[in-house]
N, C-alpha and C. Protein backbone atom coordinates (compact mmCIF):
# COMPACT_ATOMS: atom_id res chain seq x y z
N UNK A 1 79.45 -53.56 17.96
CA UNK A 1 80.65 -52.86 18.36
C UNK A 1 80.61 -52.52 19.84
N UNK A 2 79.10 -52.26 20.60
CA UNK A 2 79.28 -51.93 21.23
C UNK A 2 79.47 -52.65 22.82
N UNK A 3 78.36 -53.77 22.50
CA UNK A 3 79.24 -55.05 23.30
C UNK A 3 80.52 -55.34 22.99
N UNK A 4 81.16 -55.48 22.31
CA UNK A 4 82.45 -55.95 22.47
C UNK A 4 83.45 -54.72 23.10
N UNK A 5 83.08 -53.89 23.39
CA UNK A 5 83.57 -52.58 24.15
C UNK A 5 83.31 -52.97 25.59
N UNK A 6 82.24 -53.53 25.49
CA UNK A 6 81.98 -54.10 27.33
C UNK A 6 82.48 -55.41 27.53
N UNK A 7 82.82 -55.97 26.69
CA UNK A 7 83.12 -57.24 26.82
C UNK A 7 84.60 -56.65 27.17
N UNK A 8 85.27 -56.07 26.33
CA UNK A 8 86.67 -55.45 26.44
C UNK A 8 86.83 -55.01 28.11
N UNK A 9 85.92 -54.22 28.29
CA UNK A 9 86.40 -53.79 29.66
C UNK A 9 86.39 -54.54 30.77
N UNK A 10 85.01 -55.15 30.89
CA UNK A 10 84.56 -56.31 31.71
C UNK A 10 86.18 -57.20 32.15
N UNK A 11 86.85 -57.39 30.82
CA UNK A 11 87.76 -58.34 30.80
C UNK A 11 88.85 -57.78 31.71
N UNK A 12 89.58 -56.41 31.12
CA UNK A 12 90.28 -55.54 31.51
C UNK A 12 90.41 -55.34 33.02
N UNK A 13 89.41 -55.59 33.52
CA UNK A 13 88.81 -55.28 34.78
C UNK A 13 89.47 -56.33 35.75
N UNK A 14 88.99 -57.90 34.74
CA UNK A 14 88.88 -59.11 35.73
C UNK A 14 90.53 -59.40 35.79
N UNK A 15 90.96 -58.75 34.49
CA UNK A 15 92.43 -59.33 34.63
C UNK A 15 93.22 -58.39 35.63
N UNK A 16 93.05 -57.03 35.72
CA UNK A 16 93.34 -56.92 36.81
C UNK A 16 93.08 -57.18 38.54
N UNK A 17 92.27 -57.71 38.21
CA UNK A 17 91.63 -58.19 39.21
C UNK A 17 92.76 -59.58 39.86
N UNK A 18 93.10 -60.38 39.05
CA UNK A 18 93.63 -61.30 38.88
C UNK A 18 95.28 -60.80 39.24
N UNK A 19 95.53 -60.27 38.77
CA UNK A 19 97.12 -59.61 38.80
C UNK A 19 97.53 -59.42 40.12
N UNK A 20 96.15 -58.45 40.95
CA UNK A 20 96.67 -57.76 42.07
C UNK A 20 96.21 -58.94 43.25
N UNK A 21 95.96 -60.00 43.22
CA UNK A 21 95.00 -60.91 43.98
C UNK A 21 96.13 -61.37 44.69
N UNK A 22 95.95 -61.59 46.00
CA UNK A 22 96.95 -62.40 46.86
C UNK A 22 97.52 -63.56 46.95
N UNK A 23 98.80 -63.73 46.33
CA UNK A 23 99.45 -65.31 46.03
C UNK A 23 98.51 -66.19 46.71
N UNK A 24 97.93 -66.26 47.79
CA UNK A 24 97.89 -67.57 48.84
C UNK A 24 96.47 -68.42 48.56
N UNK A 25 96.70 -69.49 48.49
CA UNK A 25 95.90 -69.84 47.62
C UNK A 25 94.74 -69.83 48.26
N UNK A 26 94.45 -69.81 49.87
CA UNK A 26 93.34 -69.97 50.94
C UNK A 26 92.49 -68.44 50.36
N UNK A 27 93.14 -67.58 49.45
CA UNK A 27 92.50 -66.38 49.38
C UNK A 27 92.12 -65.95 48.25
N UNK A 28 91.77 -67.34 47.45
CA UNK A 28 91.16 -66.97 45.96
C UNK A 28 89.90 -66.90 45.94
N UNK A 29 88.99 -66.11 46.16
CA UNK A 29 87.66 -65.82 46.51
C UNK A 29 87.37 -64.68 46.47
N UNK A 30 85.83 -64.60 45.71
CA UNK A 30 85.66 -63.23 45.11
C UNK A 30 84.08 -63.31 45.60
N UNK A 31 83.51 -62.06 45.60
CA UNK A 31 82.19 -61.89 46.04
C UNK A 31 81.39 -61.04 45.52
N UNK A 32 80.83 -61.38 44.33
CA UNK A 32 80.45 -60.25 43.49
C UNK A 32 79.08 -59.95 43.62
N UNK A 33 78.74 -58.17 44.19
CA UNK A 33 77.75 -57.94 44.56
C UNK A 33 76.66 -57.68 43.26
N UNK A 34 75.41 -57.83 43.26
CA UNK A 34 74.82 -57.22 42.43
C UNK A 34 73.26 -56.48 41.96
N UNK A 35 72.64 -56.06 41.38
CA UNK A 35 71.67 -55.13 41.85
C UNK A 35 70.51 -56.20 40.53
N UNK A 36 69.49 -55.88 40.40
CA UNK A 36 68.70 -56.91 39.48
C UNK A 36 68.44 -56.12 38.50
N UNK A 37 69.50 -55.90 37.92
CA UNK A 37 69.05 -55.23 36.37
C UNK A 37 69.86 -56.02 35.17
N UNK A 38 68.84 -55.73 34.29
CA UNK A 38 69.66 -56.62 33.44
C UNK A 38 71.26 -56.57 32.69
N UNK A 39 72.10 -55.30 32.93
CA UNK A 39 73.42 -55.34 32.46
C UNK A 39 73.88 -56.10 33.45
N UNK A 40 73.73 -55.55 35.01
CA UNK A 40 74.52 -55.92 35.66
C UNK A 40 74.47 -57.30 36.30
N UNK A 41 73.54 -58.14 35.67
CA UNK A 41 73.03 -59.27 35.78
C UNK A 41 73.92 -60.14 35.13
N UNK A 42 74.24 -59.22 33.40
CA UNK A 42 74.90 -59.96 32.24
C UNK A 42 76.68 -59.88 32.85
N UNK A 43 76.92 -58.95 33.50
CA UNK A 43 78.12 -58.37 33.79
C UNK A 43 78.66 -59.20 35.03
N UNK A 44 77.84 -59.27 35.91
CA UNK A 44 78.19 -60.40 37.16
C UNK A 44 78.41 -61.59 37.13
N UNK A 45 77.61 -62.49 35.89
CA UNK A 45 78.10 -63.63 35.26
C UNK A 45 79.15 -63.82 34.36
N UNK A 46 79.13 -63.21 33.57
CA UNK A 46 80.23 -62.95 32.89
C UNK A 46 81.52 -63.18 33.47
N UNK A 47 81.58 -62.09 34.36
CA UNK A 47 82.66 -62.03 35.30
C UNK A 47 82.97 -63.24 36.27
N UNK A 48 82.10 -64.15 35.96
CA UNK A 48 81.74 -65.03 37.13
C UNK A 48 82.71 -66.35 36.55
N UNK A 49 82.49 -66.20 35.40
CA UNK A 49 82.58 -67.47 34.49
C UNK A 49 84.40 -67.18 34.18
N UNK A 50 84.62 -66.19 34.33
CA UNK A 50 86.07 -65.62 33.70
C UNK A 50 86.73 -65.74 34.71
N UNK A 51 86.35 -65.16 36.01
CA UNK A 51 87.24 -65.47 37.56
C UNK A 51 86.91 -67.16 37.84
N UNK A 52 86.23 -67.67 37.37
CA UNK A 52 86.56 -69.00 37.88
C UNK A 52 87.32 -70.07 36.65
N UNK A 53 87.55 -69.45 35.56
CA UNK A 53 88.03 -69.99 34.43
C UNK A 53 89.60 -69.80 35.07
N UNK A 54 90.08 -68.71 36.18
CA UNK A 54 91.45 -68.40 36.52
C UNK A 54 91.53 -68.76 37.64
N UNK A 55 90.37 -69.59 38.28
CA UNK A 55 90.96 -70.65 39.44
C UNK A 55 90.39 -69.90 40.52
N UNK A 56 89.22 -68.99 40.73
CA UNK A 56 88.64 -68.42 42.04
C UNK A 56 87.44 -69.17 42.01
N UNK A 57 86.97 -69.17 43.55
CA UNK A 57 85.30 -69.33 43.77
C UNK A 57 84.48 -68.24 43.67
N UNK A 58 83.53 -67.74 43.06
CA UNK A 58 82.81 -66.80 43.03
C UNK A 58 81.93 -67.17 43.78
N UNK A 59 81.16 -65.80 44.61
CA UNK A 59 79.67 -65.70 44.80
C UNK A 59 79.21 -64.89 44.54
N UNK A 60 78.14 -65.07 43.93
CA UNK A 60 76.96 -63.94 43.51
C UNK A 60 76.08 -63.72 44.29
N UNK A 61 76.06 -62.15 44.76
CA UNK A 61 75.34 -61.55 46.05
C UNK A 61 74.36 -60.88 45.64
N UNK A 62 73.32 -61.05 45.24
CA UNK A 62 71.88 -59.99 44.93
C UNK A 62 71.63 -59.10 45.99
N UNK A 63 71.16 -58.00 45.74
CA UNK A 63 70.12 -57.28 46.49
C UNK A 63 69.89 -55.57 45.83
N UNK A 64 69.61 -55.22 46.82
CA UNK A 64 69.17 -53.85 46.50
C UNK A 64 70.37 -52.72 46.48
N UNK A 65 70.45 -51.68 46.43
CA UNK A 65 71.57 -50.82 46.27
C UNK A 65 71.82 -50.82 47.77
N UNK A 66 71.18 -50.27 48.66
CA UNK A 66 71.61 -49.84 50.01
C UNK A 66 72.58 -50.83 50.43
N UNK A 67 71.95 -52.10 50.51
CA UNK A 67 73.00 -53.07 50.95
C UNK A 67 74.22 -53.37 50.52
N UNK A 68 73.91 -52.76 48.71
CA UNK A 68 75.33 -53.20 48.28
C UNK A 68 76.26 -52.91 48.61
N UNK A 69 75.91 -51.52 48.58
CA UNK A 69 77.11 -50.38 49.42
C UNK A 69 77.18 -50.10 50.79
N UNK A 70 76.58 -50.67 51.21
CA UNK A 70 77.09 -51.58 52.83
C UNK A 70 77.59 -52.32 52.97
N UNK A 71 77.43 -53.40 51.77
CA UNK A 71 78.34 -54.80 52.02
C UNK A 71 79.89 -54.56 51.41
N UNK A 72 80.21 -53.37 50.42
CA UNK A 72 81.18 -53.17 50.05
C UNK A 72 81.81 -52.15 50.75
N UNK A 73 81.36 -51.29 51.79
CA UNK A 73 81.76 -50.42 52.30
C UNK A 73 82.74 -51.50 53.80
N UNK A 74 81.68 -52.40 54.32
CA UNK A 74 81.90 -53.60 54.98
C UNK A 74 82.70 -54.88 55.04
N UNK A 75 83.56 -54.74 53.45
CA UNK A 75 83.93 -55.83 53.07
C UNK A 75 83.59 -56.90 53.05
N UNK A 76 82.32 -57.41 52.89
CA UNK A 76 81.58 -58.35 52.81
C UNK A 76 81.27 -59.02 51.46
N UNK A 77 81.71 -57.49 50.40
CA UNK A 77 81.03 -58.00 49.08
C UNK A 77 82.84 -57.27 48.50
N UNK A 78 83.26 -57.86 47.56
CA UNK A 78 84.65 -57.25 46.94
C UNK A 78 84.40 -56.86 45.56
N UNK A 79 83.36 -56.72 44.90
CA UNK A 79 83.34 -55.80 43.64
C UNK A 79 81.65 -55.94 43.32
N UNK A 80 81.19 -53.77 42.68
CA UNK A 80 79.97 -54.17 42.08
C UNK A 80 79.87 -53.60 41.27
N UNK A 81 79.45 -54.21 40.06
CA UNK A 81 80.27 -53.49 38.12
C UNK A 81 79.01 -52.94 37.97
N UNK A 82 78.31 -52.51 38.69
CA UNK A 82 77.37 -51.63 38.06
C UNK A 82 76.75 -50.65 38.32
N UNK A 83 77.60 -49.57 38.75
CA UNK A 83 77.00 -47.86 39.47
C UNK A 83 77.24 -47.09 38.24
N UNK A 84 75.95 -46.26 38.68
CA UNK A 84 75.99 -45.47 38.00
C UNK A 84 76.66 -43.94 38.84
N UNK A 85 77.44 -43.41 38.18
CA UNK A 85 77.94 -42.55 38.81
C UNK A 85 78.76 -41.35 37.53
N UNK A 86 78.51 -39.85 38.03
CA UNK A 86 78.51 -39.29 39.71
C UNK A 86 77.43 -38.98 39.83
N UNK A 87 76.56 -39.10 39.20
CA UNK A 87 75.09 -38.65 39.69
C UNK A 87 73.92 -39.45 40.06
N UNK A 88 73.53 -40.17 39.87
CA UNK A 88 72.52 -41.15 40.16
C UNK A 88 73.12 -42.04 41.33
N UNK A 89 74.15 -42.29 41.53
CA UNK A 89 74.36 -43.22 42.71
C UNK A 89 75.51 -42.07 43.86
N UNK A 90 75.18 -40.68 43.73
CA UNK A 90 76.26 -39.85 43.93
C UNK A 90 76.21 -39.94 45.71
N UNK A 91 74.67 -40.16 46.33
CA UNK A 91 74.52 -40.14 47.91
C UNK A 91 75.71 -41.13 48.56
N UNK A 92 75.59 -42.59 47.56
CA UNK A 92 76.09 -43.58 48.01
C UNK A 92 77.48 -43.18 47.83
N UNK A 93 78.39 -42.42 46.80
CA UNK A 93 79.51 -42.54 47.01
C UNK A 93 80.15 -41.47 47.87
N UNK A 94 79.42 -40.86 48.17
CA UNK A 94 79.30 -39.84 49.14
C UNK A 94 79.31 -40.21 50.62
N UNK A 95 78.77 -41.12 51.15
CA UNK A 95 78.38 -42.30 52.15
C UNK A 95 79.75 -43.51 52.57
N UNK A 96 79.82 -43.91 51.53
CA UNK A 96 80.99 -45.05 51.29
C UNK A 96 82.18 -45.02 50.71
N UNK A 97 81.99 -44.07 50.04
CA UNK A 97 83.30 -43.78 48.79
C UNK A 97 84.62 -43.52 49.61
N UNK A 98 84.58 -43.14 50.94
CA UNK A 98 86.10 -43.57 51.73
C UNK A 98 86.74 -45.44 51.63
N UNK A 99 85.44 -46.06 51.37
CA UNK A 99 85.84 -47.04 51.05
C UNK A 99 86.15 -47.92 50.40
N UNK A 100 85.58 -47.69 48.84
CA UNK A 100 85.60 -47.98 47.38
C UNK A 100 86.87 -47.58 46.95
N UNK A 101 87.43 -48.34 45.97
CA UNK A 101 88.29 -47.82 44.54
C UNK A 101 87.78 -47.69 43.29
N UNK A 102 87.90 -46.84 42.84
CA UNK A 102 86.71 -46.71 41.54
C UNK A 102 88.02 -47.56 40.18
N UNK A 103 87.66 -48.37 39.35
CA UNK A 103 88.53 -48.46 38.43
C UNK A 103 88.18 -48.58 37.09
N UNK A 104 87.24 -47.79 36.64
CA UNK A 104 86.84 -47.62 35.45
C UNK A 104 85.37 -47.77 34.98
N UNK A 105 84.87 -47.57 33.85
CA UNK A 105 84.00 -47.27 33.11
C UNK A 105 83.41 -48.47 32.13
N UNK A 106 81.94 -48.29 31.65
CA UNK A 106 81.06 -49.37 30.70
C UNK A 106 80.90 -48.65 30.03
N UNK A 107 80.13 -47.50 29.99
CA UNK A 107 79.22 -46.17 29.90
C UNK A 107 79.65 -44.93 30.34
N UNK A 108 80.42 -44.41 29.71
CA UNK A 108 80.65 -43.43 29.89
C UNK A 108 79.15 -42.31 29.38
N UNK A 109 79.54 -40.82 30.88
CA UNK A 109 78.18 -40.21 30.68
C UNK A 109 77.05 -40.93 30.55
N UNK A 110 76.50 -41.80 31.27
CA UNK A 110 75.31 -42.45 31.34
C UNK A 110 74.18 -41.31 32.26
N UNK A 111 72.88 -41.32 31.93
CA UNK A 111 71.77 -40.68 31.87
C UNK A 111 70.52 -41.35 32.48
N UNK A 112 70.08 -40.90 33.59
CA UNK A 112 68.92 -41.83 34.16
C UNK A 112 67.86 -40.84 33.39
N UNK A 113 66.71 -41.24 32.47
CA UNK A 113 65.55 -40.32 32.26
C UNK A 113 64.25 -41.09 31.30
N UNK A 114 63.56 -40.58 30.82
CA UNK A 114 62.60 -41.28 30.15
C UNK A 114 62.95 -41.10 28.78
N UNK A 115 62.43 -42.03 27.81
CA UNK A 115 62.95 -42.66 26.35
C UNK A 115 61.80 -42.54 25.56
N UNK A 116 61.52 -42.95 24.23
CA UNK A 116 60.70 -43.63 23.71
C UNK A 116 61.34 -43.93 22.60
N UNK A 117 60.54 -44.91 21.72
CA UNK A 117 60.52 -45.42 20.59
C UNK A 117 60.78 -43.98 19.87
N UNK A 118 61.07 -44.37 18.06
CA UNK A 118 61.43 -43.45 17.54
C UNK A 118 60.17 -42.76 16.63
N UNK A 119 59.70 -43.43 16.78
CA UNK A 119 58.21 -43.87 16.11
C UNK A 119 57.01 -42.67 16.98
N UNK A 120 56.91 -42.69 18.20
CA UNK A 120 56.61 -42.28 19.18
C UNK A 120 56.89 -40.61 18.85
N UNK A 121 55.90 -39.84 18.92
CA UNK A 121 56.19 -38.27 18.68
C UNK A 121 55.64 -37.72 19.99
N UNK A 122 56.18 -37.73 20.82
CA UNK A 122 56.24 -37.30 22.26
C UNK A 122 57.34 -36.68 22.40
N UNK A 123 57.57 -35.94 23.03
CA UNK A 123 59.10 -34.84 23.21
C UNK A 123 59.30 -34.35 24.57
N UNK A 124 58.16 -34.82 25.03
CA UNK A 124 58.68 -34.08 26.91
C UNK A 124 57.30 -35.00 27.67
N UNK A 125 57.79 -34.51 29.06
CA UNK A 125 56.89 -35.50 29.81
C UNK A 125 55.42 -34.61 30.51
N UNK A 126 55.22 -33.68 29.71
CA UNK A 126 54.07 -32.43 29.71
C UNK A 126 53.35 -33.66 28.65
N UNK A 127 53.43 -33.51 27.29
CA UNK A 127 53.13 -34.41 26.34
C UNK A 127 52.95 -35.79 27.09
N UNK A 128 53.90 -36.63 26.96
CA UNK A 128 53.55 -37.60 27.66
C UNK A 128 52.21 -37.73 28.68
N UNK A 129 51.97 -36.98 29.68
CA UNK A 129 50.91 -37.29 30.18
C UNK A 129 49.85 -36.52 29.73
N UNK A 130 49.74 -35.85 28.77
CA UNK A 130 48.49 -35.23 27.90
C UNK A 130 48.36 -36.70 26.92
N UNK A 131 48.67 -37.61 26.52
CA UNK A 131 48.96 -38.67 25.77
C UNK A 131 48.78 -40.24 26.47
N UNK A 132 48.40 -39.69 27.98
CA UNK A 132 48.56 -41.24 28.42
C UNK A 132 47.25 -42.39 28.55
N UNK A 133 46.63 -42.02 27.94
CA UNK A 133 45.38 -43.25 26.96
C UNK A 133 45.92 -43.96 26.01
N UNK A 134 47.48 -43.52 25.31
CA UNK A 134 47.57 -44.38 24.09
C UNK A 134 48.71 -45.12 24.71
N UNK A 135 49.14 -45.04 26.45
CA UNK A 135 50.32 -46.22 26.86
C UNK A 135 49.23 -46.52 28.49
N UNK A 136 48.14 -46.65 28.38
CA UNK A 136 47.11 -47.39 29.34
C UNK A 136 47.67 -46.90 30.85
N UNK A 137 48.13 -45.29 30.60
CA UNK A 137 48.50 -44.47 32.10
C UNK A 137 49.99 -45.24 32.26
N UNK A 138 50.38 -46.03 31.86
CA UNK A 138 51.56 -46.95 32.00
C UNK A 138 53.38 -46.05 31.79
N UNK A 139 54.29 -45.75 32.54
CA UNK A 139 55.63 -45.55 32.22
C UNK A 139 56.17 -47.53 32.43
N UNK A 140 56.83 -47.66 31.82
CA UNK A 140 57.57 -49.19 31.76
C UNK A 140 59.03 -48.71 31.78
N UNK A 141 60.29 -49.15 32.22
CA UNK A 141 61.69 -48.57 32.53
C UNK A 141 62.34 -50.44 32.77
N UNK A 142 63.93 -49.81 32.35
CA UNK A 142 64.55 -50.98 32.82
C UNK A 142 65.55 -49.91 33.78
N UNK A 143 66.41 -50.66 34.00
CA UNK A 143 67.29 -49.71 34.79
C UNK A 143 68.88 -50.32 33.92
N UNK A 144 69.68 -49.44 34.22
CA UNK A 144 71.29 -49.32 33.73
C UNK A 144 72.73 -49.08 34.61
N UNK A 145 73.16 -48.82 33.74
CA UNK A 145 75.34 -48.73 34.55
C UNK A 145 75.69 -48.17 33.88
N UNK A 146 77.09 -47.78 34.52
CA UNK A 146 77.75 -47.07 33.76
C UNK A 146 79.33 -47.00 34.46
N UNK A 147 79.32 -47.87 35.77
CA UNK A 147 80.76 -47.58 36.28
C UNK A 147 80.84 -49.04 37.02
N UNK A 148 82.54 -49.46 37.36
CA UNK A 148 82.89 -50.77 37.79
C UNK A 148 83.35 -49.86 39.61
N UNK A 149 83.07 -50.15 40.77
CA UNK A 149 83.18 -50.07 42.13
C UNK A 149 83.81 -50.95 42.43
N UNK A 150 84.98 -50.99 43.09
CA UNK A 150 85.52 -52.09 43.98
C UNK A 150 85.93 -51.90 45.25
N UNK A 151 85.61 -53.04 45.82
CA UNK A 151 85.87 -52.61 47.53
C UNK A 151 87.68 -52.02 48.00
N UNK A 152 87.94 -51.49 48.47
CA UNK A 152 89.49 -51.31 48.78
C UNK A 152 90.17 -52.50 49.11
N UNK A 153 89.00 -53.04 49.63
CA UNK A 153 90.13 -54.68 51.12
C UNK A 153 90.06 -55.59 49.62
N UNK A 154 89.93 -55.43 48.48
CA UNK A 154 90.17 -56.33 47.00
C UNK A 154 91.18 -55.69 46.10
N UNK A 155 92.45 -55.69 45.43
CA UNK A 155 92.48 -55.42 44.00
C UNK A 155 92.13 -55.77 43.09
N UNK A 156 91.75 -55.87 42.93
CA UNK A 156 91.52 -56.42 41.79
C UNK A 156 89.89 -56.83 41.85
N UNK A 157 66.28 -62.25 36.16
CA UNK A 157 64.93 -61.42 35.60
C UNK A 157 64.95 -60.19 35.42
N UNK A 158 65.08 -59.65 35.02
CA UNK A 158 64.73 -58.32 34.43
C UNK A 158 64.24 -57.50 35.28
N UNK A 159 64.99 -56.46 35.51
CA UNK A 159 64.73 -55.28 36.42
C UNK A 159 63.78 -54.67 35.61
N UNK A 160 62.28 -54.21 35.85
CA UNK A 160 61.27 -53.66 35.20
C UNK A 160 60.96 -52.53 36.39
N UNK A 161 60.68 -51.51 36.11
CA UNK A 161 60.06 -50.65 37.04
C UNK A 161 58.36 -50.33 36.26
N UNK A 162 57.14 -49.97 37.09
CA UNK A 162 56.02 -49.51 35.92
C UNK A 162 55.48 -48.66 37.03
N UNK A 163 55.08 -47.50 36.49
CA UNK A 163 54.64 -46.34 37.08
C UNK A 163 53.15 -45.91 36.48
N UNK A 164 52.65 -45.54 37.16
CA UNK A 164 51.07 -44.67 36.83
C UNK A 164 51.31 -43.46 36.19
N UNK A 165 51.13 -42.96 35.15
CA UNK A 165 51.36 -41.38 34.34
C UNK A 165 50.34 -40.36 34.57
């Protein structure tokens, strides 16, 4: 159910995307920025395959966050479907956000923090590192989204982190 909720929006997104795009045909070109995690990995292709199914060239722009939101603040990059926001990416929209249009949501209330299995009887991260012989000192993380960014001048591998405990 719950992919097809992202699939829903993803879509929602591209078709407007499509709607507001400039008749001329020299200006069907899209530049989709993106960060190396795995939604927004799934989300940039996706999108990739759908804007060129409606007659654009895509490019897919990797890198790190700073740049992204330089290159979109810059107009260099015209959409990046995967901030998390208002809190985890809040500096950046704080920074750039004169220049962004925000137009919707994946994840609503999304949460940057530590997890475990269910299995796992750990409850805080006091525990956790009284406990860290039975995960070899090891935290393992992917990273996530939760919001679609688009530049104004537009309408329309596995991110792993591992830490020492």
């Amino acid at each position: 159910m719950r992919i097809y909720k992202l699939v829903g929006i993803v879509l929602s997104a591209l078709l407007l995307l499509v709607s507001c795009t400039n008749s001329d045909v020299d200006k069907k070109k899209v530049k989709i920025a993106y960060a190396n995690w795995l939604e927004g990995i799934a989300m940039s292709h996706l999108a990739k395959v759908v804007l060129e199914e409606q007659g654009y060239e895509v490019e897919l722009q990797n890198a790190d966050l700073a740049p992204i939101f330089v290159s979109m603040s810059g107009k260099k990059s015209d959409v990046f479907l995967d901030a998390w926001l208002p809190i985890t990416m809040k500096d950046y929209l704080n920074q750039y956000g004169d220049s962004l249009e925000f137009l919707g949501e994946v994840y609503g209330e999304a949460r940057v923090g530590l997890v475990v299995p269910q299995y796992v009887t750990i409850n805080s991260i006091d525990e956790l590192a009284a406990n860290k012989d039975r995960f070899s000192s090891e935290i393992v993380a992917t990273c996530g989204s939760s919001l679609f960014i688009w530049s104004t001048s537009f309408c329309a591998k596995s991110a792993s982190v591992k830490s020492t405990i």
